[in-house]
Protein backbone atom coordinates (compact mmCIF):
# COMPACT_ATOMS: atom_id res chain seq x y z
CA UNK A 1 -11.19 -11.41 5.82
CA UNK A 2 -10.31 -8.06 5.49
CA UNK A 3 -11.55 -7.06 9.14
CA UNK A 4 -11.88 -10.44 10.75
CA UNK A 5 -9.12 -9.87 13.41
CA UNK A 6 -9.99 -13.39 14.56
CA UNK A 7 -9.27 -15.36 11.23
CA UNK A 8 -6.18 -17.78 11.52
CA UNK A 9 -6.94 -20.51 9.08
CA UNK A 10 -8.52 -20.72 6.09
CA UNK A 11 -9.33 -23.96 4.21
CA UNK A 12 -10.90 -23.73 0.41
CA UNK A 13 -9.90 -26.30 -1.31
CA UNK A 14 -11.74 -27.81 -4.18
CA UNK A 15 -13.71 -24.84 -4.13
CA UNK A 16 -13.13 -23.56 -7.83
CA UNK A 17 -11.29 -20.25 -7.03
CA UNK A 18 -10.09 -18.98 -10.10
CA UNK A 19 -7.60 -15.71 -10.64
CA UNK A 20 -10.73 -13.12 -10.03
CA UNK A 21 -10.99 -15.36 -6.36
CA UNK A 22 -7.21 -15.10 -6.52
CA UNK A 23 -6.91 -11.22 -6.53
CA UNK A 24 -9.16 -11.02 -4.17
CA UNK A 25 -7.45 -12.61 -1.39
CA UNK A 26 -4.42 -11.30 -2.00
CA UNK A 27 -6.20 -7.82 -1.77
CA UNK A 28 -7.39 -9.24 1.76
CA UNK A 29 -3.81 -10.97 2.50
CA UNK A 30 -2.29 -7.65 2.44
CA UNK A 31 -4.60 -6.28 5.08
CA UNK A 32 -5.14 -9.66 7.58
CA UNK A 33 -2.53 -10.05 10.38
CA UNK A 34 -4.04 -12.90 12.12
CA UNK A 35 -3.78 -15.27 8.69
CA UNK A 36 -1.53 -18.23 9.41
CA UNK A 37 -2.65 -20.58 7.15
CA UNK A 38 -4.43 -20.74 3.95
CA UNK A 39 -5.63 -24.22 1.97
CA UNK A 40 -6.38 -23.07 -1.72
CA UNK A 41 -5.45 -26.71 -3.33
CA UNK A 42 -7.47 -28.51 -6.14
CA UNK A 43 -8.45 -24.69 -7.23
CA UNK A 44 -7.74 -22.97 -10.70
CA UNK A 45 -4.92 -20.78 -9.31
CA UNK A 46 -2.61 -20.74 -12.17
CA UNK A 47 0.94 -19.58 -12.52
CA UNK A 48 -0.67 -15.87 -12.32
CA UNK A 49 -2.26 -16.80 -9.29
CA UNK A 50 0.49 -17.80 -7.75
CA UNK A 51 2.79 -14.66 -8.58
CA UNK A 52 -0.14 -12.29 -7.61
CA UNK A 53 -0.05 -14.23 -3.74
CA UNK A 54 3.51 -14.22 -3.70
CA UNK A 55 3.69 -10.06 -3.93
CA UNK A 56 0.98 -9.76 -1.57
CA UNK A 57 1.99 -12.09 0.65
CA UNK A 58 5.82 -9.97 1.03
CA UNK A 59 3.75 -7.51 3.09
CA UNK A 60 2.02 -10.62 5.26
CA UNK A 61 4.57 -11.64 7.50
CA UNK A 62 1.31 -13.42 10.13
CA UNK A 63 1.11 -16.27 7.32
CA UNK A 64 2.80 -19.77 7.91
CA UNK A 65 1.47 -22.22 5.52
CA UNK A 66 0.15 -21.37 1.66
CA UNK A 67 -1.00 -24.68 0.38
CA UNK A 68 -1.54 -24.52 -3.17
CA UNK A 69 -1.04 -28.47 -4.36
CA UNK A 70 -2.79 -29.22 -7.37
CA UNK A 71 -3.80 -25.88 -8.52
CA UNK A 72 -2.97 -25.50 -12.06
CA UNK A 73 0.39 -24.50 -11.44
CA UNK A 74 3.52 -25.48 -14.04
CA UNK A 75 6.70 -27.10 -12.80
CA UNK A 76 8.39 -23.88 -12.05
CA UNK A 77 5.61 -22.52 -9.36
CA UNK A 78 4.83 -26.11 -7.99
CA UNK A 79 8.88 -26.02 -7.26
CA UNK A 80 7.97 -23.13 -5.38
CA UNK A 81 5.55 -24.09 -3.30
């Protein structure tokens, strides 16, 4: 993901990506242009998760749609999504 220049859409749900998966994503989000959209629901993302994507996607501005639904998330992140 990191130097796939091609990459626009990503779709991993149910795929059980924890917070080590998590991390390493955002490490690649902060690098990928081409990223529109990105399917990480039914996945372990937690409320950690979900702030960790949130700073790295500030410096992704490629990215349309983060779908995070049913990831382990409490009210206050699911509001956010």
């Amino acid at each position: 993901m990191k130097v796939n220049s091609s990459l626009e859409n990503l779709y991993l749900g149910g795929n059980q990506i924890t917070i080590a998966g998590v991390k390493d994503f955002a490490e690649a989000f902060t690098i990928n242009s081409t990223l529109q959209t990105i399917y990480l629901r039914n996945n372990d993302v937690t409320d950690e998760g979900a702030k960790i994507l949130a700073d790295a996607l500030a410096k992704n501005f490629g990215l349309r749609v983060l779908n995070v639904a049913n990831a382990n998330l409490t009210r206050a992140y699911r509001d956010w999504e």
